[in-house]
N, C-alpha and C. Protein backbone atom coordinates (compact mmCIF):
# COMPACT_ATOMS: atom_id res chain seq x y z
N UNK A 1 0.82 -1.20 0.00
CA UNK A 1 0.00 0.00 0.00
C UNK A 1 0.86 1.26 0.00
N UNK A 2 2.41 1.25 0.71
CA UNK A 2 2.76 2.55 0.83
C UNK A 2 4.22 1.87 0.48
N UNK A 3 4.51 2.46 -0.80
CA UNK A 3 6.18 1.51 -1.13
C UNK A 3 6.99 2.24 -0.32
N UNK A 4 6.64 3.51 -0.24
CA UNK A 4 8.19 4.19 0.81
C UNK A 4 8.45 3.32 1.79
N UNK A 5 7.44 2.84 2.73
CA UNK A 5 7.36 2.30 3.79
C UNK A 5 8.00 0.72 4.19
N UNK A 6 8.60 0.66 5.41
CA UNK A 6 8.83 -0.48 5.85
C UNK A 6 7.84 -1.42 7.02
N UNK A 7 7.59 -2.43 6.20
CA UNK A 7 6.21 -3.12 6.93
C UNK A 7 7.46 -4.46 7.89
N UNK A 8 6.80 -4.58 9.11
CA UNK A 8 7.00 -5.51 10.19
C UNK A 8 6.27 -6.31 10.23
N UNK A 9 6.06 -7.60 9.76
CA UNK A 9 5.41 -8.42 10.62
C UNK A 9 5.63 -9.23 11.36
N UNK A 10 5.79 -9.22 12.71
CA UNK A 10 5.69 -10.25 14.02
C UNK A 10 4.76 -10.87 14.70
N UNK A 11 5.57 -12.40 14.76
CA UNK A 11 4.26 -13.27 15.31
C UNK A 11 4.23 -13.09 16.74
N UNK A 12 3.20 -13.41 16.69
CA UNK A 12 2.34 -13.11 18.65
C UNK A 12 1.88 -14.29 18.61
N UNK A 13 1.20 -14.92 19.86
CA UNK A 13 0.99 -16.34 19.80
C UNK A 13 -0.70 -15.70 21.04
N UNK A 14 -0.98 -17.14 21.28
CA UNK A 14 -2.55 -17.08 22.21
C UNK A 14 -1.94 -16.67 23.99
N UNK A 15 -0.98 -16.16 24.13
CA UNK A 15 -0.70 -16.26 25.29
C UNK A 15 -0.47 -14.28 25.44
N UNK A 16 -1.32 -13.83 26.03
CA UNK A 16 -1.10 -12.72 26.14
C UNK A 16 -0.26 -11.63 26.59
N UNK A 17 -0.13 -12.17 27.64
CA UNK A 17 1.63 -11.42 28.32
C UNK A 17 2.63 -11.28 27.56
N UNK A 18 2.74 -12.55 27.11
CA UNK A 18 4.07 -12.87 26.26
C UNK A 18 3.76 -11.81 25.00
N UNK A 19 2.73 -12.00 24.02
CA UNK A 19 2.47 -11.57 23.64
C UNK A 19 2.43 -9.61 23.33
N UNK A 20 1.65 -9.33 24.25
CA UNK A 20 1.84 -7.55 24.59
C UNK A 20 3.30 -7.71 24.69
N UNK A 21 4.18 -7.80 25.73
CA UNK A 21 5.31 -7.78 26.09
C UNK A 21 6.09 -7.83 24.84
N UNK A 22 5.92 -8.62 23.60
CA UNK A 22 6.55 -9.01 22.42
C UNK A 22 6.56 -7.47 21.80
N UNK A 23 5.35 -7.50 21.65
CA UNK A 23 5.14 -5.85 20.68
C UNK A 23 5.46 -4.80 21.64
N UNK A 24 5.41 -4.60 22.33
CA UNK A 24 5.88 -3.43 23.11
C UNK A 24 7.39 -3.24 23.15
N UNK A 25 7.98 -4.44 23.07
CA UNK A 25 9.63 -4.47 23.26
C UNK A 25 10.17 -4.13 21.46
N UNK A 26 9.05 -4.72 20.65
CA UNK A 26 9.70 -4.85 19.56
C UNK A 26 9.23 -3.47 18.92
N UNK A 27 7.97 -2.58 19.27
CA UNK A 27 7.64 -0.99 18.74
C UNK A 27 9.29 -0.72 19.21
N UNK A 28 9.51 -0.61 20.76
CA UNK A 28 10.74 0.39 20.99
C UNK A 28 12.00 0.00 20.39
N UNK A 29 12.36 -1.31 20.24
CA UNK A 29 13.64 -1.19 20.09
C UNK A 29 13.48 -1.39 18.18
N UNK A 30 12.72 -0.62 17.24
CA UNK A 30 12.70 -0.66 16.15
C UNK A 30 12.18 0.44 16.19
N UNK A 31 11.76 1.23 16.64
CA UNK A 31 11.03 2.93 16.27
C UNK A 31 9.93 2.19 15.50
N UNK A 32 8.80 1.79 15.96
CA UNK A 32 7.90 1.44 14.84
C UNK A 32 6.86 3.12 14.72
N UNK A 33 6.70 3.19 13.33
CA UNK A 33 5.46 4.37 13.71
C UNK A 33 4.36 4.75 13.48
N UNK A 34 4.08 3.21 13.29
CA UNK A 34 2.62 2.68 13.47
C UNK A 34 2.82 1.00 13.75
N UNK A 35 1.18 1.01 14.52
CA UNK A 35 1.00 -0.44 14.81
C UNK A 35 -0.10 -0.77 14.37
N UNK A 36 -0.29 -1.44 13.58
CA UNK A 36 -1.46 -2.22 13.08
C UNK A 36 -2.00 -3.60 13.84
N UNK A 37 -2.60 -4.16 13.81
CA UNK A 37 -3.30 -5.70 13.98
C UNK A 37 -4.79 -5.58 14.17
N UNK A 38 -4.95 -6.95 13.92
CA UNK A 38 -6.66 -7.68 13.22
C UNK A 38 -6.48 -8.83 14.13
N UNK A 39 -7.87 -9.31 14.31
CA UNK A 39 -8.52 -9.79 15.45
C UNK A 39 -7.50 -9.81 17.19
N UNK A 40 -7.34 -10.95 17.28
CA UNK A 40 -6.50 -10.78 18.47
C UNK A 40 -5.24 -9.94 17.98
N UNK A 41 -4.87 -10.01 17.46
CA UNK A 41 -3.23 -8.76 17.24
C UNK A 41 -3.84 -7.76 17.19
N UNK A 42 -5.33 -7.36 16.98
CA UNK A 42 -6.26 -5.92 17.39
C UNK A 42 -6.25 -5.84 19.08
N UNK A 43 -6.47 -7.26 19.73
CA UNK A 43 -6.68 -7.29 20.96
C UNK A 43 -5.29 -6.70 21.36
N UNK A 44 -3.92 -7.23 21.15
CA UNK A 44 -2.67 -6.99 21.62
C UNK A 44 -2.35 -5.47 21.25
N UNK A 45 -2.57 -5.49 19.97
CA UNK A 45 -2.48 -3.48 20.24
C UNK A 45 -3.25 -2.85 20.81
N UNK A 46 -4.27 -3.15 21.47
CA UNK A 46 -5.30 -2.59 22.31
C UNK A 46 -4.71 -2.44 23.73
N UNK A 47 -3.80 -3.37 23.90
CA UNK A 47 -3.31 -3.61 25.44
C UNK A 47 -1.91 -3.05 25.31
N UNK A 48 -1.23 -2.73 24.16
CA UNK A 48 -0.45 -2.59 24.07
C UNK A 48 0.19 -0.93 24.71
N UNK A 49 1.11 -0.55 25.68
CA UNK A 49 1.34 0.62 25.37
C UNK A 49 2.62 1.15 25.33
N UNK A 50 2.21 1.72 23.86
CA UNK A 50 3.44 2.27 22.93
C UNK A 50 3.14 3.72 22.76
N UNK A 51 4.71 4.06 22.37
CA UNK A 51 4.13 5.61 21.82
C UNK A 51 3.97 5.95 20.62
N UNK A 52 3.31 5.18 19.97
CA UNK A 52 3.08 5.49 17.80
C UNK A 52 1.29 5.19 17.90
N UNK A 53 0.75 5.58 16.84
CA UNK A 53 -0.04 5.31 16.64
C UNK A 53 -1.04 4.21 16.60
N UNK A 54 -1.94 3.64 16.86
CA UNK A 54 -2.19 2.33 16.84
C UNK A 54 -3.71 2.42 16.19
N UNK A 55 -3.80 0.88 15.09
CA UNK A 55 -4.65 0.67 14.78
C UNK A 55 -5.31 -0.89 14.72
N UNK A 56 -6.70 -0.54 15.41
CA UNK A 56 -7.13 -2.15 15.46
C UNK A 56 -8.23 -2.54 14.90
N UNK A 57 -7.95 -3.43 13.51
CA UNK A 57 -9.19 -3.86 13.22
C UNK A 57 -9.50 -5.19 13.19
N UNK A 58 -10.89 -4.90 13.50
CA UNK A 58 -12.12 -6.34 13.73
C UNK A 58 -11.32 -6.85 15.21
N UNK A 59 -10.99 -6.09 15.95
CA UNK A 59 -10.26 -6.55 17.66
C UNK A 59 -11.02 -7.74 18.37
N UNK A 60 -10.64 -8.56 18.74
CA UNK A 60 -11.40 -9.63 19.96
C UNK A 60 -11.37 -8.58 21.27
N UNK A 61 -12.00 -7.56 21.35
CA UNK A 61 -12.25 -6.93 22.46
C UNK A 61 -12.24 -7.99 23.46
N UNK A 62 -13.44 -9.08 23.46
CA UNK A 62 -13.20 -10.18 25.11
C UNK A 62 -12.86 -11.67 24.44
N UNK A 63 -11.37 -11.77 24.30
CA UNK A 63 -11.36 -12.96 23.84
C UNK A 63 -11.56 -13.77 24.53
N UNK A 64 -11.59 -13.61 26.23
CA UNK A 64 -12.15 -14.76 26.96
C UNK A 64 -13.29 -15.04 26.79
N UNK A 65 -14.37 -14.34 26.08
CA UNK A 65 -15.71 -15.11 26.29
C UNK A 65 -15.91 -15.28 24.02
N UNK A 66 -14.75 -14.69 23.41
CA UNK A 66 -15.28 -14.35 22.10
C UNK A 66 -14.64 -15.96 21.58
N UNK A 67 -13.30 -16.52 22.17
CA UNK A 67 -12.82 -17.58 21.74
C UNK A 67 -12.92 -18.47 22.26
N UNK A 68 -14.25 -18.88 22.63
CA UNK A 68 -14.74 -19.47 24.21
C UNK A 68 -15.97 -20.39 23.07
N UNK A 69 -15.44 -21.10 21.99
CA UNK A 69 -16.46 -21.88 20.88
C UNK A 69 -15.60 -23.18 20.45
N UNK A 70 -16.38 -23.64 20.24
CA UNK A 70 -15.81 -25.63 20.24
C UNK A 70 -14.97 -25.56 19.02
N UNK A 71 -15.20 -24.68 17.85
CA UNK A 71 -14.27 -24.37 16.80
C UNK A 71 -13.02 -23.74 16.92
N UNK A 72 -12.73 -22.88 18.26
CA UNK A 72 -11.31 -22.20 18.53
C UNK A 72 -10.68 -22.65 19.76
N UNK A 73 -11.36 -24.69 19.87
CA UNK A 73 -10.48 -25.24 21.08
C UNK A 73 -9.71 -26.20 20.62
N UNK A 74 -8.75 -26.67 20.69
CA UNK A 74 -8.24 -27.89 20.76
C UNK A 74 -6.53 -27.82 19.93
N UNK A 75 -6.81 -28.54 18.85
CA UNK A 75 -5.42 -27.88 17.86
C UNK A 75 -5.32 -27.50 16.89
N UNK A 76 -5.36 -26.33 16.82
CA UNK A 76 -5.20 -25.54 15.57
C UNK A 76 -4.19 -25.34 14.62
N UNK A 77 -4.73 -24.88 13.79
CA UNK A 77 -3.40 -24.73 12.33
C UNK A 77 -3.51 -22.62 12.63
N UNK A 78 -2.27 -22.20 12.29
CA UNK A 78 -2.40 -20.83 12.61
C UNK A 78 -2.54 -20.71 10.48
N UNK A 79 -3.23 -19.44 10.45
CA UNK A 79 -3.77 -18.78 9.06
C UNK A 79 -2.11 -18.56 8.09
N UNK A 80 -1.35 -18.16 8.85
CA UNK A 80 -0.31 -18.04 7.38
C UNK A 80 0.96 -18.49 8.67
N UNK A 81 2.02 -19.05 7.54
CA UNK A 81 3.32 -19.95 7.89
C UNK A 81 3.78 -18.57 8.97
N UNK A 82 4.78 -19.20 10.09
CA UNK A 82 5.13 -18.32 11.24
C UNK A 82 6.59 -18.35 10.93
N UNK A 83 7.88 -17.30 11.41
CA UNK A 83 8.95 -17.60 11.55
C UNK A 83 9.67 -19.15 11.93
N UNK A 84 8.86 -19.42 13.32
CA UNK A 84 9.67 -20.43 13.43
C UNK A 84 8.82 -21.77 13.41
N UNK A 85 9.01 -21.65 11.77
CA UNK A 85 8.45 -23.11 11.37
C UNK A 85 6.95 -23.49 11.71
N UNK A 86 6.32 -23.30 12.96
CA UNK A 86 5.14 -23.73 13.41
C UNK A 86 3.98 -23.86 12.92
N UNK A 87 3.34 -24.20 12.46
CA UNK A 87 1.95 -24.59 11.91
C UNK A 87 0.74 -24.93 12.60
N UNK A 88 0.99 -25.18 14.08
CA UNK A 88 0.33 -25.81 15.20
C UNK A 88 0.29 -25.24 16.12
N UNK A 89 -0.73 -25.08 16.57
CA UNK A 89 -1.20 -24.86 18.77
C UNK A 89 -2.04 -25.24 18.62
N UNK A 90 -1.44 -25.84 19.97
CA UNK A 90 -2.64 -25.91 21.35
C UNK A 90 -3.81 -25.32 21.80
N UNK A 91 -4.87 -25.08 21.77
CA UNK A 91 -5.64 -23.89 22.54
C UNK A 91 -6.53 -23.95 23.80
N UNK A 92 -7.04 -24.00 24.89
CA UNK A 92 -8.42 -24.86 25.86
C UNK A 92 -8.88 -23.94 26.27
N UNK A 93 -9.44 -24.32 27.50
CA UNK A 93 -10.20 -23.91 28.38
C UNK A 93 -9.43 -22.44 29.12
N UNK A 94 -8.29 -23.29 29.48
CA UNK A 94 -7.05 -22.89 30.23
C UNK A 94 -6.18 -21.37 29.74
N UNK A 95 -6.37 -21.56 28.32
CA UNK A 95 -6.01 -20.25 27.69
C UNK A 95 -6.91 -19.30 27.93
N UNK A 96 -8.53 -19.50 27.96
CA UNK A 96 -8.90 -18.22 27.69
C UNK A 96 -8.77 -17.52 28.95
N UNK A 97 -8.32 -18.10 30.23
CA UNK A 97 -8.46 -17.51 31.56
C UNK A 97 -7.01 -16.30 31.41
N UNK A 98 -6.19 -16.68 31.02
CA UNK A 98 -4.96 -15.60 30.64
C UNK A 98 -5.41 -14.48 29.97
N UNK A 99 -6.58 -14.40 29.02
CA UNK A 99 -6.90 -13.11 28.94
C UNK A 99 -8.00 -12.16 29.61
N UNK A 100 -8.07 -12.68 30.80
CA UNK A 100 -9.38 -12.07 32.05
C UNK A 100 -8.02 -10.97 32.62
N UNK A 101 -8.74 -9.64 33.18
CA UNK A 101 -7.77 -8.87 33.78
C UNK A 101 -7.15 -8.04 33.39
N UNK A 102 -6.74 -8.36 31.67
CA UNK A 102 -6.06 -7.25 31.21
C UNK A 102 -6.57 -6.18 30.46
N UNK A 103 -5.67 -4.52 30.38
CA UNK A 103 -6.21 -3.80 30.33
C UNK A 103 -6.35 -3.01 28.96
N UNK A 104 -6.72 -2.45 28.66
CA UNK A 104 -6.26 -1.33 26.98
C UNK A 104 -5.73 -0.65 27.51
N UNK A 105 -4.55 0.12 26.53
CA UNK A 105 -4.23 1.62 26.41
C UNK A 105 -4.51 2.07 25.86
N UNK A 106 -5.60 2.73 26.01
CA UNK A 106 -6.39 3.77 24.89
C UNK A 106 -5.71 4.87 24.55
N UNK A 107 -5.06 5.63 23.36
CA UNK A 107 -4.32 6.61 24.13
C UNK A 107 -5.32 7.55 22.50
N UNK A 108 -4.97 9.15 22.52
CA UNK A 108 -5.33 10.13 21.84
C UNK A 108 -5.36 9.29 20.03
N UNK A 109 -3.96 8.73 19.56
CA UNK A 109 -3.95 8.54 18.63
C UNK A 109 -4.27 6.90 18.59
N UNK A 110 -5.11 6.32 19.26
CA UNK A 110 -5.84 4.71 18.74
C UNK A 110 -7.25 4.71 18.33
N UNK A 111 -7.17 3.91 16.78
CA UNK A 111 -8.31 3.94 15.66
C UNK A 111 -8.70 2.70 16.24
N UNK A 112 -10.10 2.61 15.35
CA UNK A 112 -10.67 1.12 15.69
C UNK A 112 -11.39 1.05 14.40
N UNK A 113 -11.11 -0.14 13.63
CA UNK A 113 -11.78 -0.53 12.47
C UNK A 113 -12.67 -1.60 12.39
N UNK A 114 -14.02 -1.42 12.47
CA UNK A 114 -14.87 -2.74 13.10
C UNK A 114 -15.83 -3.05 11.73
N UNK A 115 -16.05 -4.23 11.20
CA UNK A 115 -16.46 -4.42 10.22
C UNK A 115 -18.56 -4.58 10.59
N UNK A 116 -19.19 -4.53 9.89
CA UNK A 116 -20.32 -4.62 10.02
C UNK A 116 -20.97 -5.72 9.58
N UNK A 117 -20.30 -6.88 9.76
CA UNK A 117 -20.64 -8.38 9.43
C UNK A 117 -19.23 -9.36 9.40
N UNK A 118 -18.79 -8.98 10.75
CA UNK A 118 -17.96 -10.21 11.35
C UNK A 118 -18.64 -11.62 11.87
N UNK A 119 -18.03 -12.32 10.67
CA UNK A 119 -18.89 -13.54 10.72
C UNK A 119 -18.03 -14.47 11.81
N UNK A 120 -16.48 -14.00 12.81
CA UNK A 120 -16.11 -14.66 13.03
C UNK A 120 -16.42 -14.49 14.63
N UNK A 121 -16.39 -13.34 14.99
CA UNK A 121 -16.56 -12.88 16.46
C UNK A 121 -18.05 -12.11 16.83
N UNK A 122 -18.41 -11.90 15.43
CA UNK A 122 -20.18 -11.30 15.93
C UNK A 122 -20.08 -10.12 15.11
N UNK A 123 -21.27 -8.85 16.05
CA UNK A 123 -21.27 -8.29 16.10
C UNK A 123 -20.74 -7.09 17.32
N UNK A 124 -19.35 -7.00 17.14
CA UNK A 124 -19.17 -6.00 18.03
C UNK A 124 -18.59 -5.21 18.15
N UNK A 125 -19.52 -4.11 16.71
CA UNK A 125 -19.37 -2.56 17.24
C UNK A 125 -19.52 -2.19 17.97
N UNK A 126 -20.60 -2.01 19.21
CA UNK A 126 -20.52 -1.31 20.01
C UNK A 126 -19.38 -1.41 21.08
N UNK A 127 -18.78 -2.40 21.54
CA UNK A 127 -17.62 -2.49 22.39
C UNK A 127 -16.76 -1.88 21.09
N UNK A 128 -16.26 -2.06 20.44
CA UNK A 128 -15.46 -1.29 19.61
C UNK A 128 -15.38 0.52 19.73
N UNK A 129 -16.85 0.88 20.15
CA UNK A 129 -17.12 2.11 19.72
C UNK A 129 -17.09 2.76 20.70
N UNK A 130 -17.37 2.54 21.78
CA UNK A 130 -16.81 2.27 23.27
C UNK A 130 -15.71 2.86 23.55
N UNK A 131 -14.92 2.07 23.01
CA UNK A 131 -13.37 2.03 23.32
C UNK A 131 -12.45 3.51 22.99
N UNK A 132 -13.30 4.53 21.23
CA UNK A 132 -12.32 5.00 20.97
C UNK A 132 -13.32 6.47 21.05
N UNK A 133 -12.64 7.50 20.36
CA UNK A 133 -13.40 9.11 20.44
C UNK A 133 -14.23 8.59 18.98
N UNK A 134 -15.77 9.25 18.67
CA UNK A 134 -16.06 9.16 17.88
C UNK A 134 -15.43 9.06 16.36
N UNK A 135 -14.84 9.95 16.08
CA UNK A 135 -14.03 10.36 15.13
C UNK A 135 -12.43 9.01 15.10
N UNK A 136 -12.41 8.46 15.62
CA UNK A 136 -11.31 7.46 15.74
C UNK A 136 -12.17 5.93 15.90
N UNK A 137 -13.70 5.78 14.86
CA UNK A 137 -14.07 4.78 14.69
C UNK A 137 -14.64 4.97 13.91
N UNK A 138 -14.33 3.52 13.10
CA UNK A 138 -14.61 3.23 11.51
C UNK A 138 -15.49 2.11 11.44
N UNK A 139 -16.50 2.47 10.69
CA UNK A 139 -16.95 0.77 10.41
C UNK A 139 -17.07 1.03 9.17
N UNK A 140 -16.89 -0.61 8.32
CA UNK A 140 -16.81 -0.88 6.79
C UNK A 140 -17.71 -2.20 6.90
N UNK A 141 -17.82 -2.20 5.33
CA UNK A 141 -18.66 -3.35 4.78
C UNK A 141 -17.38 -3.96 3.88
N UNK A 142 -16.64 -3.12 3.71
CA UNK A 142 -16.04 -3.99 3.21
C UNK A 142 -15.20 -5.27 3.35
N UNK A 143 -15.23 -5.85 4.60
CA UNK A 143 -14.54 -6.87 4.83
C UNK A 143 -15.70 -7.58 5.54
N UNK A 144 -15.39 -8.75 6.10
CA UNK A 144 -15.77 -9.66 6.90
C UNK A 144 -15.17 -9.51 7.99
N UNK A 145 -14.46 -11.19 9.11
CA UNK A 145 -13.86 -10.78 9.79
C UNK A 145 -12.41 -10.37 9.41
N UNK A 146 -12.01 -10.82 8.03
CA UNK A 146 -10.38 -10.94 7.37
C UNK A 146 -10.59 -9.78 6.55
N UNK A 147 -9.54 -9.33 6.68
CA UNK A 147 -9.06 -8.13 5.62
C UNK A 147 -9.46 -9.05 4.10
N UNK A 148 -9.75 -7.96 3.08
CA UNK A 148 -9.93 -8.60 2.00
C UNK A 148 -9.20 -7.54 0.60
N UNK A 149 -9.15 -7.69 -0.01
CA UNK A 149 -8.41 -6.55 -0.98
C UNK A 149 -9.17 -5.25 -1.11
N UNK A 150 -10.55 -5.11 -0.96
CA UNK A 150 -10.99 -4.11 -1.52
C UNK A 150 -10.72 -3.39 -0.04
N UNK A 151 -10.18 -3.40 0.71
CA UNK A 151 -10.45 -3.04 1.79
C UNK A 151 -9.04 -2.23 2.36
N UNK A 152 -8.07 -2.32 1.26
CA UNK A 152 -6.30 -2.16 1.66
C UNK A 152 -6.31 -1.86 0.10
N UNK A 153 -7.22 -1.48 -0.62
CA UNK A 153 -7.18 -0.71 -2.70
C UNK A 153 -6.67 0.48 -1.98
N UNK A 154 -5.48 0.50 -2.56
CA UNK A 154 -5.05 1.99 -2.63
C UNK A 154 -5.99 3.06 -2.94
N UNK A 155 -5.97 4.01 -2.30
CA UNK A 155 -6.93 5.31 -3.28
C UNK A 155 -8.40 4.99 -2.52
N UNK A 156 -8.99 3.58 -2.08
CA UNK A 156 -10.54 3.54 -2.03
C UNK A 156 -10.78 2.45 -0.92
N UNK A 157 -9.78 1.93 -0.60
CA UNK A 157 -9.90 0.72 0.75
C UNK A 157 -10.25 1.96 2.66
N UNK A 158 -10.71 0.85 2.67
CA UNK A 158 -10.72 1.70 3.93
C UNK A 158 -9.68 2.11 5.05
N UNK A 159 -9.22 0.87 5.04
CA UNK A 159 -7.73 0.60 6.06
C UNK A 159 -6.57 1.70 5.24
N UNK A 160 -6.79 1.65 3.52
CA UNK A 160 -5.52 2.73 3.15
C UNK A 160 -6.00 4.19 3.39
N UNK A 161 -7.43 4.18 3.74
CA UNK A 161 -7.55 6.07 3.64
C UNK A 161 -7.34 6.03 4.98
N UNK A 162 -7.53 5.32 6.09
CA UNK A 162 -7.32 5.83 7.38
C UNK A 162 -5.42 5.53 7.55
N UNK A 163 -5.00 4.85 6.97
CA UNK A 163 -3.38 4.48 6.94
C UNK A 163 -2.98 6.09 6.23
N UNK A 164 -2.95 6.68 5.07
CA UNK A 164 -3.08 7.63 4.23
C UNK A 164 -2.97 9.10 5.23
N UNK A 165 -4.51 9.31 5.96
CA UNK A 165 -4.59 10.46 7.08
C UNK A 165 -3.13 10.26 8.06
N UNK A 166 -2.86 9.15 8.88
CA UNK A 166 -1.86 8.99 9.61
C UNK A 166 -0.37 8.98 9.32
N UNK A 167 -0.34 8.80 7.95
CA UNK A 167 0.44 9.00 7.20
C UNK A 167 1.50 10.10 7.54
């Protein structure tokens, strides 16, 4: 979307501490100056606190009760190949209690991009909408719960005009 730009992607795993702790260590010691993530990596930049911008779309606002379905227990295949090799986790009961307790950093510059037919976590704009100043929440049709191309079209996606303003 932005050739000047240098894109990061780091894996985070279902374990949250570890997780926040990952991105928070890895914004500072790389100057990141923006943070992006979608579903739970929406949840981890939500909890995350950094000093760049942050954007979260389609977030598991409560993944303890949102990944709490007979389809997101047992052993999973993760959506695209990870650094180190892995293809597999674990997930139970036991995980979702690690994400009870923790908190957001909401700060001046965090967006929220919530789709209007997340077929994977529901409907939940309103905790989304909740979370940010009017004006720092987006909802689109154009996606589902996954990013989809029309949604990151240069010039007409939604994620690139709000990427674009922050710019």
């Amino acid at each position: 979307m932005f050739p000047d730009c240098e894109v990061h992607a780091i894996d985070v795993n279902h374990h949250p501490a570890e997780s926040v702790a990952l991105v928070e260590r890895y914004v500072a010691q790389n100057g990141i100056g923006l943070l992006v993530g979608t579903s739970l990596g929406g949840y981890y930049v939500l909890c995350a606190s950094v000093r760049c911008p942050k954007v979260a779309v389609n977030p598991a606002t409560r993944p303890d009760v949102m990944l709490n379905q007979p389809s997101m227990m047992g052993h999973l295949r993760y959506f695209n190949p990870r650094q180190d090799g892995n293809w597999y986790f674990d997930f139970g009961p036991e995980n979702l209690l690690e994400f009870r307790g923790r908190e957001f950093h909401i700060t001046p510059d965090t967006y929220i991009i919530c789709s209007d037919h997340d077929e994977l976590l529901g409907d939940n704009r309103a905790a989304c909408r909740a979370l940010v100043a009017p004006d720092h929440y987006f909802e689109t049709s154009q996606i589902g719960h996954r990013m989809a191309p029309e949604f990151t079209q240069p010039g007409s996606g939604h994620l690139w005009q709000l990427l674009q303003k922050l710019k």
